[in-house]
C-alpha atoms as a PDB file:
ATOM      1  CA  UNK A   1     -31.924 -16.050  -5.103  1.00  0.00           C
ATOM      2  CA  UNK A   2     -31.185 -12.723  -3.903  1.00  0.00           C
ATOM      3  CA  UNK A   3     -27.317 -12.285  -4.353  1.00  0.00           C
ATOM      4  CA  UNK A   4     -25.550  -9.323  -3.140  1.00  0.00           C
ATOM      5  CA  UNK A   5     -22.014  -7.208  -3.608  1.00  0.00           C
ATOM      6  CA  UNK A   6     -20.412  -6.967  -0.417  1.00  0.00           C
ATOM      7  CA  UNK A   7     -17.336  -4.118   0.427  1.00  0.00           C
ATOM      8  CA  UNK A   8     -14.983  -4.709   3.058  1.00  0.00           C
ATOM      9  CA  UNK A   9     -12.389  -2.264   4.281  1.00  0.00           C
ATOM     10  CA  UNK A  10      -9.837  -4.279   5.809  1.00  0.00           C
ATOM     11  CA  UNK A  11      -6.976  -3.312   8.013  1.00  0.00           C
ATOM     12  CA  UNK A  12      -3.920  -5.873   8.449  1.00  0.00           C
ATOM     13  CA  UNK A  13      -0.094  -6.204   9.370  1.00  0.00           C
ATOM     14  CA  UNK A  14       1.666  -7.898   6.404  1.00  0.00           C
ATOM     15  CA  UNK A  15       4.435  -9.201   7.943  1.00  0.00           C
ATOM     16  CA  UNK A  16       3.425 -12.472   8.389  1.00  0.00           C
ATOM     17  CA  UNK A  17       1.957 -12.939   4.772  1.00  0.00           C
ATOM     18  CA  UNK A  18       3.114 -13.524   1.304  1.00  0.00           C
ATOM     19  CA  UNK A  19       0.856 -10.172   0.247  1.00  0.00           C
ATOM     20  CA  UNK A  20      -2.130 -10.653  -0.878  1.00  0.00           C
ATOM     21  CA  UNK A  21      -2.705 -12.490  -3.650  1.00  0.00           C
ATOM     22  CA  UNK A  22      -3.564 -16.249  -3.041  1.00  0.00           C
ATOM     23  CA  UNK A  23      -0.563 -18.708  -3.768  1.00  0.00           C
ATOM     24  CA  UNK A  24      -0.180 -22.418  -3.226  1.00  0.00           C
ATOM     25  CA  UNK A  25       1.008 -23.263   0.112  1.00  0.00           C
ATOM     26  CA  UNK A  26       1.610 -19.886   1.145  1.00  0.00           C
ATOM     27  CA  UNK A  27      -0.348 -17.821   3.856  1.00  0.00           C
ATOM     28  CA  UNK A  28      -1.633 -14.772   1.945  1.00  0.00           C
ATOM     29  CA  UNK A  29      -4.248 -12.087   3.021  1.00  0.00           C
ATOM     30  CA  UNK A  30      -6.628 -13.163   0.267  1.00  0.00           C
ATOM     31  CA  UNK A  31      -6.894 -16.497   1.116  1.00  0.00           C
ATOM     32  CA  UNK A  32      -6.968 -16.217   4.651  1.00  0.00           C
ATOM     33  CA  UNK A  33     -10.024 -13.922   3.913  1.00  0.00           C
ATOM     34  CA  UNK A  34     -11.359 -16.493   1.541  1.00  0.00           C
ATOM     35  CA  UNK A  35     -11.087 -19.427   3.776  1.00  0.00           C
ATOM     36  CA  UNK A  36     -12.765 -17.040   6.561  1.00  0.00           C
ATOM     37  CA  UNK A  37     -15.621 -16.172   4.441  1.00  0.00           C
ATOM     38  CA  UNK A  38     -16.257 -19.824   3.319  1.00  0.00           C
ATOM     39  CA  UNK A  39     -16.695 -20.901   6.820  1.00  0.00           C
ATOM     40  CA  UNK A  40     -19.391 -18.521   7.325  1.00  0.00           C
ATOM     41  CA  UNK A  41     -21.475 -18.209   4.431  1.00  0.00           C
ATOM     42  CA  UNK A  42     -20.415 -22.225   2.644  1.00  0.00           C
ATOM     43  CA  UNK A  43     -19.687 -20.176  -0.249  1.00  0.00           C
ATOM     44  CA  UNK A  44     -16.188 -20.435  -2.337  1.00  0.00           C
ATOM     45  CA  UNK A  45     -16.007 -16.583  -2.848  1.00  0.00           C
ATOM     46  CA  UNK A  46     -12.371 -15.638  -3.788  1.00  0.00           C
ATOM     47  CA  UNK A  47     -12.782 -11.646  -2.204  1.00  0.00           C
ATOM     48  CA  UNK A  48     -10.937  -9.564  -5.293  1.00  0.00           C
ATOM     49  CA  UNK A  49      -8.979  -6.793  -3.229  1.00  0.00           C
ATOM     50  CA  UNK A  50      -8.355  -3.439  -4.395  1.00  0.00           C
ATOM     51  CA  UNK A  51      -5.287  -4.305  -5.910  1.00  0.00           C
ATOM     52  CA  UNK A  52      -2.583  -6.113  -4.768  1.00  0.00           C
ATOM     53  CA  UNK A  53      -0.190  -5.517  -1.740  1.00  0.00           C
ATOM     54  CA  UNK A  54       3.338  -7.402  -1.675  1.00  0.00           C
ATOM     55  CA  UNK A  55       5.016  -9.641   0.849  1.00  0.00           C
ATOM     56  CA  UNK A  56       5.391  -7.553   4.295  1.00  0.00           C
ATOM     57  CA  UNK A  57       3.425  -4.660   3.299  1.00  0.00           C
ATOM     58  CA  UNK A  58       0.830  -3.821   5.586  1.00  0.00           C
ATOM     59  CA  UNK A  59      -2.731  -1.454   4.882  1.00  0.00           C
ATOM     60  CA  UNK A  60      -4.875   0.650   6.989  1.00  0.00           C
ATOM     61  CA  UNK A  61      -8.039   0.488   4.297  1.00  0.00           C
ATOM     62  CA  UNK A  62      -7.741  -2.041   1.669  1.00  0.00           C
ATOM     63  CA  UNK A  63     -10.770  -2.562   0.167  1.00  0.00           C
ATOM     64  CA  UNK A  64     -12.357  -5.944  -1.083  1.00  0.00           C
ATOM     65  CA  UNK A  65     -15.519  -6.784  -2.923  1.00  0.00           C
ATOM     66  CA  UNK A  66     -17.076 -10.304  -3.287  1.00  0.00           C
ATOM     67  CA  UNK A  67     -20.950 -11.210  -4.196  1.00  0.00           C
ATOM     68  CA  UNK A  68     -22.893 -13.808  -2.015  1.00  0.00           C
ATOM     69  CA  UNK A  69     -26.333 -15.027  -1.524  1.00  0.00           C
ATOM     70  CA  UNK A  70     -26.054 -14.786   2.773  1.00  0.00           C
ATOM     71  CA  UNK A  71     -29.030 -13.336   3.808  1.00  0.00           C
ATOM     72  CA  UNK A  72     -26.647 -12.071   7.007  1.00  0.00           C
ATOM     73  CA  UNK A  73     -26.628  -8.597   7.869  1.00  0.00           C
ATOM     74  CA  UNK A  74     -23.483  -6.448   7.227  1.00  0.00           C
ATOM     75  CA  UNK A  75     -23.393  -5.952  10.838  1.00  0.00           C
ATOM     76  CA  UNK A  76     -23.056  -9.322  11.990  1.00  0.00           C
ATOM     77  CA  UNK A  77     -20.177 -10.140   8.773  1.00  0.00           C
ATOM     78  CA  UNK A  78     -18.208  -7.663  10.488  1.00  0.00           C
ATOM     79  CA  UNK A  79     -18.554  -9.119  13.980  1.00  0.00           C
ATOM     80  CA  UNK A  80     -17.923 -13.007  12.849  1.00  0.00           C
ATOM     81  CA  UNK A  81     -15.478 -12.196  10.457  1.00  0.00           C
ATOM     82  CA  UNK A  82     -13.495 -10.739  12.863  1.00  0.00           C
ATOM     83  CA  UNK A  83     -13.763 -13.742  15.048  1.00  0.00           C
ATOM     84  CA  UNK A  84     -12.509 -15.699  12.641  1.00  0.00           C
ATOM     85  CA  UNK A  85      -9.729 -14.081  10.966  1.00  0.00           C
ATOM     86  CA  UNK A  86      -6.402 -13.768  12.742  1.00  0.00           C
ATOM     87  CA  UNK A  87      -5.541 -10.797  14.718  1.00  0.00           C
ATOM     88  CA  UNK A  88      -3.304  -9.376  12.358  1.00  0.00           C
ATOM     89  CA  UNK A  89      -6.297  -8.788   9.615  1.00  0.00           C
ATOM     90  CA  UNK A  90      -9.445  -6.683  10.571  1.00  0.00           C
ATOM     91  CA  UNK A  91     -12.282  -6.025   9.137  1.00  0.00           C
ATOM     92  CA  UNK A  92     -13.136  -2.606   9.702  1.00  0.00           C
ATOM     93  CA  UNK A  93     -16.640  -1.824   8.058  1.00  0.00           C
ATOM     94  CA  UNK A  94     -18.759  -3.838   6.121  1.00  0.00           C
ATOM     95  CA  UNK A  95     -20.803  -2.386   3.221  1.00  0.00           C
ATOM     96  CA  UNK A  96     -23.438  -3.161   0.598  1.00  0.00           C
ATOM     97  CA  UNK A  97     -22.815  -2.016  -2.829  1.00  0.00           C
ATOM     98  CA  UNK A  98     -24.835  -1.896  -5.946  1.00  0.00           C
ATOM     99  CA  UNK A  99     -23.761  -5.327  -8.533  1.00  0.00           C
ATOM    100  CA  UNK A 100     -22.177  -3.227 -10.379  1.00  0.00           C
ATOM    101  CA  UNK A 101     -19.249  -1.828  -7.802  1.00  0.00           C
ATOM    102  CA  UNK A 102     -15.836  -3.790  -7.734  1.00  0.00           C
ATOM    103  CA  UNK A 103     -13.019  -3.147  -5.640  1.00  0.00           C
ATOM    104  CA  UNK A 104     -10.453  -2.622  -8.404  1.00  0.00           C
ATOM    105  CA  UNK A 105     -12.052  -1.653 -11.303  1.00  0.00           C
ATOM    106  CA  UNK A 106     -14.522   1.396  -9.321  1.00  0.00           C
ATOM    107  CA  UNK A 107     -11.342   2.246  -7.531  1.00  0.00           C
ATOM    108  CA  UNK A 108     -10.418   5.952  -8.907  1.00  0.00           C
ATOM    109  CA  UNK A 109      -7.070   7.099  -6.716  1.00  0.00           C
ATOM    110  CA  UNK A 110      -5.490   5.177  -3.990  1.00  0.00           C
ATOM    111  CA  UNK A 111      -2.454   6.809  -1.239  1.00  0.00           C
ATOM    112  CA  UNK A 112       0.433   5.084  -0.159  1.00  0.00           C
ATOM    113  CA  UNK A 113       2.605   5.723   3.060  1.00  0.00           C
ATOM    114  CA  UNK A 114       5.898   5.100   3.498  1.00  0.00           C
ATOM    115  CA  UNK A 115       7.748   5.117   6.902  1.00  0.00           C
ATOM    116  CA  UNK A 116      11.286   5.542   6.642  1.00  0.00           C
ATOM    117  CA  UNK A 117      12.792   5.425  11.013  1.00  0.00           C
ATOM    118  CA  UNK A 118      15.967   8.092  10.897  1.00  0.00           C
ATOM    119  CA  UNK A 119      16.699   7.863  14.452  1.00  0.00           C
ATOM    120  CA  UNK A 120      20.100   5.348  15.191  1.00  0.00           C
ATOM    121  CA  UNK A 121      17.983   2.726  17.522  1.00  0.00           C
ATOM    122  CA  UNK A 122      14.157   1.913  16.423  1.00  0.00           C
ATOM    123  CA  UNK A 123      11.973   0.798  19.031  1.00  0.00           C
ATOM    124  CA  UNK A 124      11.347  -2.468  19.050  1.00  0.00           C
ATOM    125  CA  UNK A 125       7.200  -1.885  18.994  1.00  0.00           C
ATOM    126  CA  UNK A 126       7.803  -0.209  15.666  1.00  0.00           C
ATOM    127  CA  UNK A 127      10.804  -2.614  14.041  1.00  0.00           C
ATOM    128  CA  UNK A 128       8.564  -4.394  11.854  1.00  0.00           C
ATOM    129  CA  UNK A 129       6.336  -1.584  10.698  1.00  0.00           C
ATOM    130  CA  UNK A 130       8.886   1.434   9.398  1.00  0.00           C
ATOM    131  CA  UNK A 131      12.249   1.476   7.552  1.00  0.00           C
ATOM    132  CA  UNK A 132      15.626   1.902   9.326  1.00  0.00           C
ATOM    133  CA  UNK A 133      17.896   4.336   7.536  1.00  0.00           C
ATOM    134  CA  UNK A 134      19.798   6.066  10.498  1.00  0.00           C
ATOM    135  CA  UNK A 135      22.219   7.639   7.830  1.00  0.00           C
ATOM    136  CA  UNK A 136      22.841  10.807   6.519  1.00  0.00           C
ATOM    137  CA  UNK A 137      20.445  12.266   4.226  1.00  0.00           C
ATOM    138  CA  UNK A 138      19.783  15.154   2.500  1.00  0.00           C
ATOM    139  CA  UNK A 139      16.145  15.306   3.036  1.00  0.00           C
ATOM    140  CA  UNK A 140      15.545  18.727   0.924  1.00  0.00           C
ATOM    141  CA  UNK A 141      16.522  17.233  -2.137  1.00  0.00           C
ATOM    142  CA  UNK A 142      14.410  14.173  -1.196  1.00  0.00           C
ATOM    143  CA  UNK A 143      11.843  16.413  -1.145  1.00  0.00           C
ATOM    144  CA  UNK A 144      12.779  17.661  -4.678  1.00  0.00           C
ATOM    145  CA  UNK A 145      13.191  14.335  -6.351  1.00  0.00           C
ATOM    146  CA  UNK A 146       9.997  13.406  -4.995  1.00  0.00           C
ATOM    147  CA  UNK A 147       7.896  16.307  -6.946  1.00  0.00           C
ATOM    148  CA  UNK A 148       9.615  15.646 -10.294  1.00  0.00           C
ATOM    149  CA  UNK A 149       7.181  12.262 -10.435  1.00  0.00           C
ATOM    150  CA  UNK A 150       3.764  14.225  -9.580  1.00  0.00           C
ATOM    151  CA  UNK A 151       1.850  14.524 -13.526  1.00  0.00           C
ATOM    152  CA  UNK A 152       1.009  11.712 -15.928  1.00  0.00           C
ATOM    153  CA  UNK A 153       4.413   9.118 -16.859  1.00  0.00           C
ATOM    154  CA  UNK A 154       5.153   6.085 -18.045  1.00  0.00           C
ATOM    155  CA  UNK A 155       6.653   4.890 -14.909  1.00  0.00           C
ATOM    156  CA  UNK A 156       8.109   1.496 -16.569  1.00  0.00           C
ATOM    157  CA  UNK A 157      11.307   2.576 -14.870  1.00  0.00           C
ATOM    158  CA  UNK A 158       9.863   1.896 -11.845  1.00  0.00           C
ATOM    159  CA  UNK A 159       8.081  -1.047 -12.436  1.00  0.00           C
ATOM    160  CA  UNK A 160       9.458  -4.251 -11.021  1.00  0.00           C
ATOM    161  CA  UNK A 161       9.206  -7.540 -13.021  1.00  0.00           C
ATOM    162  CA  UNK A 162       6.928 -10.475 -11.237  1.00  0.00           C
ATOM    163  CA  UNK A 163       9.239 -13.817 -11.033  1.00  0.00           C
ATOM    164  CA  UNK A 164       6.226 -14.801  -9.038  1.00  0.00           C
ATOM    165  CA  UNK A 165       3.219 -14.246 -10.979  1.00  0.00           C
ATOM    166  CA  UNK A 166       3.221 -17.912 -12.683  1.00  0.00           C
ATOM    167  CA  UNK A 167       2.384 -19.336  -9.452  1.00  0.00           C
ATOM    168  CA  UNK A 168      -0.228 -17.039  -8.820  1.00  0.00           C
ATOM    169  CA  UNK A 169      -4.378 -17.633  -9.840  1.00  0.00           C
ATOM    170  CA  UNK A 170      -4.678 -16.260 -13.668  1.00  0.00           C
ATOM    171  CA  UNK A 171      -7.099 -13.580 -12.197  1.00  0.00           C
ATOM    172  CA  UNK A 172      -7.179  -9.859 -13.123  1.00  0.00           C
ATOM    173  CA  UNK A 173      -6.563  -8.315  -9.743  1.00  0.00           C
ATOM    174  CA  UNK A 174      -3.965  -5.832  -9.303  1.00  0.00           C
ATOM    175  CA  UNK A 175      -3.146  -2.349 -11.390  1.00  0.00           C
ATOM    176  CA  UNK A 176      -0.120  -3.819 -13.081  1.00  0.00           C
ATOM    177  CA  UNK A 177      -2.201  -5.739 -15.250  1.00  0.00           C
ATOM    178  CA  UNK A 178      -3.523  -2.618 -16.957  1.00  0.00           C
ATOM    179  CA  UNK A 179      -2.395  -2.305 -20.564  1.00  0.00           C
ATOM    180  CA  UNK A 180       0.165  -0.050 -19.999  1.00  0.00           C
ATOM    181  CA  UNK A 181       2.620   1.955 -17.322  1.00  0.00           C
ATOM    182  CA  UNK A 182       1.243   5.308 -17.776  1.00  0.00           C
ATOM    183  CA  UNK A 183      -0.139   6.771 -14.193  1.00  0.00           C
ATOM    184  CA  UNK A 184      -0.814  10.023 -12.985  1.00  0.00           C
ATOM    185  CA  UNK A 185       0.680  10.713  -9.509  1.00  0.00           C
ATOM    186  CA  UNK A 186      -1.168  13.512  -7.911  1.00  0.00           C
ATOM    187  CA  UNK A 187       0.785  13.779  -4.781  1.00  0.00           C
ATOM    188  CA  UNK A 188       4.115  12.972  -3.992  1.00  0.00           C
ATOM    189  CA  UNK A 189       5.671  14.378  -1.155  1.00  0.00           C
ATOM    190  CA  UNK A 190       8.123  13.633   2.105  1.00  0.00           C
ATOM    191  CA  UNK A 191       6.987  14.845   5.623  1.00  0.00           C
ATOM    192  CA  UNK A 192       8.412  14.696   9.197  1.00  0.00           C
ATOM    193  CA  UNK A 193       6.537  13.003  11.780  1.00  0.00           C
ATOM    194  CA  UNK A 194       6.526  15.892  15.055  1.00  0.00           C
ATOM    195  CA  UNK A 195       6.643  15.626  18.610  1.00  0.00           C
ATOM    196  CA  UNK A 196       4.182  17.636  20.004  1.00  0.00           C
ATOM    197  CA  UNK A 197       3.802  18.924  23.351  1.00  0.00           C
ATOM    198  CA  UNK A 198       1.174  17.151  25.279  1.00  0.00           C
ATOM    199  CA  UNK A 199      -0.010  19.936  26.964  1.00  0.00           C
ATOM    200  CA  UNK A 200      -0.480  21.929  23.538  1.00  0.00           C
ATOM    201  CA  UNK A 201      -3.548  24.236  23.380  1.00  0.00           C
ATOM    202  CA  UNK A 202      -2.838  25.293  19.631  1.00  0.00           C
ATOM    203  CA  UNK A 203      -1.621  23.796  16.468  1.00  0.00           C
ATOM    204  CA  UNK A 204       1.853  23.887  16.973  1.00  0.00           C
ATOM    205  CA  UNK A 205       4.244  25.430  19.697  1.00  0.00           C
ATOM    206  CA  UNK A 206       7.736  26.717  19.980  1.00  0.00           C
ATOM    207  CA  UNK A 207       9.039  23.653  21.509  1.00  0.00           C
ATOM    208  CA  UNK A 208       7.488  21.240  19.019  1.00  0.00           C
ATOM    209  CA  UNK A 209      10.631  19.041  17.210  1.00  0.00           C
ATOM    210  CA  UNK A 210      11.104  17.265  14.496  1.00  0.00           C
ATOM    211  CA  UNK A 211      10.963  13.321  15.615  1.00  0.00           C
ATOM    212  CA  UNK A 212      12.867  10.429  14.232  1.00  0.00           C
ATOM    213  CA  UNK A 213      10.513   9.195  11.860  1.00  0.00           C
ATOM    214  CA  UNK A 214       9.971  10.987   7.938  1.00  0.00           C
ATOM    215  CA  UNK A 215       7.116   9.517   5.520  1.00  0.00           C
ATOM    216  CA  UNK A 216       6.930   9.375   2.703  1.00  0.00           C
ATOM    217  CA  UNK A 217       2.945  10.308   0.843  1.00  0.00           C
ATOM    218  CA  UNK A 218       1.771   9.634  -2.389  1.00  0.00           C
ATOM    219  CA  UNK A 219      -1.374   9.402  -4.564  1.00  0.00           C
ATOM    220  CA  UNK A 220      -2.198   8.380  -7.788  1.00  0.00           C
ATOM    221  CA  UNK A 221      -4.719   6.867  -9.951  1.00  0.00           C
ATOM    222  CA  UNK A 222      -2.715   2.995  -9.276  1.00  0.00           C
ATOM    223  CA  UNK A 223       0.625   1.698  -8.883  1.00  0.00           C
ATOM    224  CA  UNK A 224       2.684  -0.622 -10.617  1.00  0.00           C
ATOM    225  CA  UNK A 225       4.362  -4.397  -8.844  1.00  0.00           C
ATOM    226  CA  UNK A 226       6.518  -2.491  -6.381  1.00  0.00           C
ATOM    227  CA  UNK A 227       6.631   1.452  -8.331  1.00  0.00           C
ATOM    228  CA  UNK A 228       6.338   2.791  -4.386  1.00  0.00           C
ATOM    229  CA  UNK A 229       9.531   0.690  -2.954  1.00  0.00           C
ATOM    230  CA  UNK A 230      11.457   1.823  -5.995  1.00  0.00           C
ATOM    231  CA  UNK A 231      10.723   5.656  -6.236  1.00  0.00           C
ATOM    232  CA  UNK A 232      11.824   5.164  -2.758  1.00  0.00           C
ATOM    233  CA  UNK A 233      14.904   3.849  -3.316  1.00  0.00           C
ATOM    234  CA  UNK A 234      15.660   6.189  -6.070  1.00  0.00           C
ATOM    235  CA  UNK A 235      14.668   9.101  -3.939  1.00  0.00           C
ATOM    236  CA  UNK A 236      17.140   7.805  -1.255  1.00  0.00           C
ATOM    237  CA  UNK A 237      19.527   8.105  -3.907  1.00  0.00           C
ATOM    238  CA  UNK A 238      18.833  11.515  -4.301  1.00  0.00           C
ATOM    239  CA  UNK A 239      19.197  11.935  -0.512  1.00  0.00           C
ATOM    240  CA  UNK A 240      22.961  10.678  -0.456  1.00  0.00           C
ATOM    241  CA  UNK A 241      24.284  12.672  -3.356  1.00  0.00           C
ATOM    242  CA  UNK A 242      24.315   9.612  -5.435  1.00  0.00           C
ATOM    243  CA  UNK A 243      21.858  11.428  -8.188  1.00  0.00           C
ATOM    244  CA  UNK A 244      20.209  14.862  -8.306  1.00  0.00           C
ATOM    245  CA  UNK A 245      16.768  15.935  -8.282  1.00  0.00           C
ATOM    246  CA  UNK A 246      16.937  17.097 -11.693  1.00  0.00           C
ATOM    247  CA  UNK A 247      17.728  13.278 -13.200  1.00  0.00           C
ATOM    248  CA  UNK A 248      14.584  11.992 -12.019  1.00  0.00           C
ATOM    249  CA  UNK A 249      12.757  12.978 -15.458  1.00  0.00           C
ATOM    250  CA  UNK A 250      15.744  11.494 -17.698  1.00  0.00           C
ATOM    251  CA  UNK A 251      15.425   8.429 -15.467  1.00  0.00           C
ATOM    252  CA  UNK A 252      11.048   8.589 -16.281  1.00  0.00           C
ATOM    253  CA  UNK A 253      12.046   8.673 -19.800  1.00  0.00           C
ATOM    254  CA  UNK A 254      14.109   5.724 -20.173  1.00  0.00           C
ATOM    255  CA  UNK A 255      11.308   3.310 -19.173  1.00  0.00           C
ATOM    256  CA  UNK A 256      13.847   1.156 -18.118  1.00  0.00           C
ATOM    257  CA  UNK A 257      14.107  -0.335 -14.541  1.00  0.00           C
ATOM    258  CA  UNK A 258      17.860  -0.506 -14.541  1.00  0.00           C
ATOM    259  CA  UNK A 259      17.842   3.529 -14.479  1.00  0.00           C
ATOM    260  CA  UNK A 260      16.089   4.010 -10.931  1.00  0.00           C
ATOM    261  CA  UNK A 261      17.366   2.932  -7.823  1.00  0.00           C
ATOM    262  CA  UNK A 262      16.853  -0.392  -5.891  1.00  0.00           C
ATOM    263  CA  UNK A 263      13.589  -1.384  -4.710  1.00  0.00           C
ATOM    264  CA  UNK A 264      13.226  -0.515  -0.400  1.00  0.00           C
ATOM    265  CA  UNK A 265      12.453  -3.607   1.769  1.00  0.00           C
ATOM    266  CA  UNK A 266       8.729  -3.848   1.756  1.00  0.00           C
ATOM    267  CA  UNK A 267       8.296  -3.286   6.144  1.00  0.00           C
ATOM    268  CA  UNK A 268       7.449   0.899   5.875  1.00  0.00           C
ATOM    269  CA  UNK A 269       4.628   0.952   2.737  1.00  0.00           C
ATOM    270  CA  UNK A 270       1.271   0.826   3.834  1.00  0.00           C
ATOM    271  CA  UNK A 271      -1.889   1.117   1.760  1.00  0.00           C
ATOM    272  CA  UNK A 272      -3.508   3.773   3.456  1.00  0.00           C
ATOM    273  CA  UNK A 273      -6.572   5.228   0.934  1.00  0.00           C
ATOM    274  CA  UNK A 274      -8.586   3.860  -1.652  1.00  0.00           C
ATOM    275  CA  UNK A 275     -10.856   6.336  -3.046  1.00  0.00           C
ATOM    276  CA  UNK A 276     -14.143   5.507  -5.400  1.00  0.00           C
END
């Protein structure tokens, strides 16, 4: 029996799932791929992602892995897999990998977006996919806070305890599992989305503007159960006067979740790169 590794790179709105981890009785991405896949090939292959996402978060390229003894071409998986998920999950490519590859453990970096919506009304084809926060901020020392993380740190003060992870499969599938919080975070920046003139003939003209939308970027070799939301809460902290820039390393050092900020509603992260 010839069995193969399979890679998908999956696109998918989380709003309607409970992230993506399986869980009894809940819709999840991973078991709405699982249950997708079994109707295809008859096999009970539980896809392991490339870590996992949380309730409401959405990704442009997760990545999944999952071995199977289909003869079917990668070509046509894409096509009847897409068929059969729901709208709100795509399967974008398809690939055959050697046994050895695995979505998590081969994974080497990974980026994260996060969409914070400044203006005061959001449209209503973009309410479920950014952050509201039409309030004053001071978006330079945003900026500041957010470059004290970049470098290897224990981020356990940014590290979110699971209530939820006795009801989950005892599986090793997401980067909090790892043996401990230390990370490196290679980039870790804030950036305006802007308008552009859509007659433009160069890079950027004098009556380009800022729009209402800033993002947040980061990469890093993995991420801890919600270490995005809560640098971004702490760095909104930093944006209201509430803390300074320069207390983001004391607040590193205490490895202590209590000294960071709250943890930001899950609707503006995205999983946007997984690199191998």
């Amino acid at each position: 029996m010839n069995v193969r590794t399979l890679k998908l790179t999956l696109a998918y709105d989380g709003s309607a799932y409970h992230g993506w981890q399986i869980q009894p009785g809940k819709p999840t991405i991973q078991g709405t791929l699982a249950a997708a896949l079994h109707s295809l090939t008859g096999e009970a292959a539980l896809p392991q992602g490339s870590g996992r996402t949380d309730a409401g978060v959405h990704a442009l390229a997760q990545i999944a892995s999952f071995q199977t003894a289909s003869p079917i071409p990668v070509a046509n998986f894409r096509v009847v897999l897409n068929d059969r998920l729901p709208p709100a999950i795509r399967v974008l490519a398809v690939d055959e990998m050697p046994a050895d590859f695995h979505a998590r453990h081969s994974a080497r970096a990974k980026r994260y977006h996060y969409r914070i919506w400044r203006g005061d009304v959001v449209p209503p084809f973009l309410a479920r996919y950014v952050t509201h926060h039409p309030y004053p901020l001071d978006e330079d020392a945003m900026q500041q806070a957010a470059a004290m993380v970049v470098g290897e740190h224990d981020f356990t003060s940014f590290a979110a305890f699971d209530p939820d992870r006795t009801l989950r499969l005892a599986q090793p599938t997401s980067d909090e599992n790892l043996p401990t919080n230390i990370r490196t975070i290679y980039e870790s920046r804030f950036e305006r989305i802007v308008e552009r003139n859509a007659e433009r003939n160069s890079d950027r003209r004098a009556d380009d503007r800022p729009a209402d939308e800033l993002i947040y970027i980061v990469r890093g070799t993995g991420f801890l159960h919600h270490m995005v939301r809560n640098l971004i809460g702490t760095f909104l902290l930093a944006g209201k006067g509430s803390i300074t820039p320069a207390q983001i390393p004391a607040i590193l050092a205490a490895c202590d979740r209590r000294a960071a900020g709250p943890t930001a509603p899950p609707d503006g992260l995205y999983l946007v790169e997984v690199e191998y």
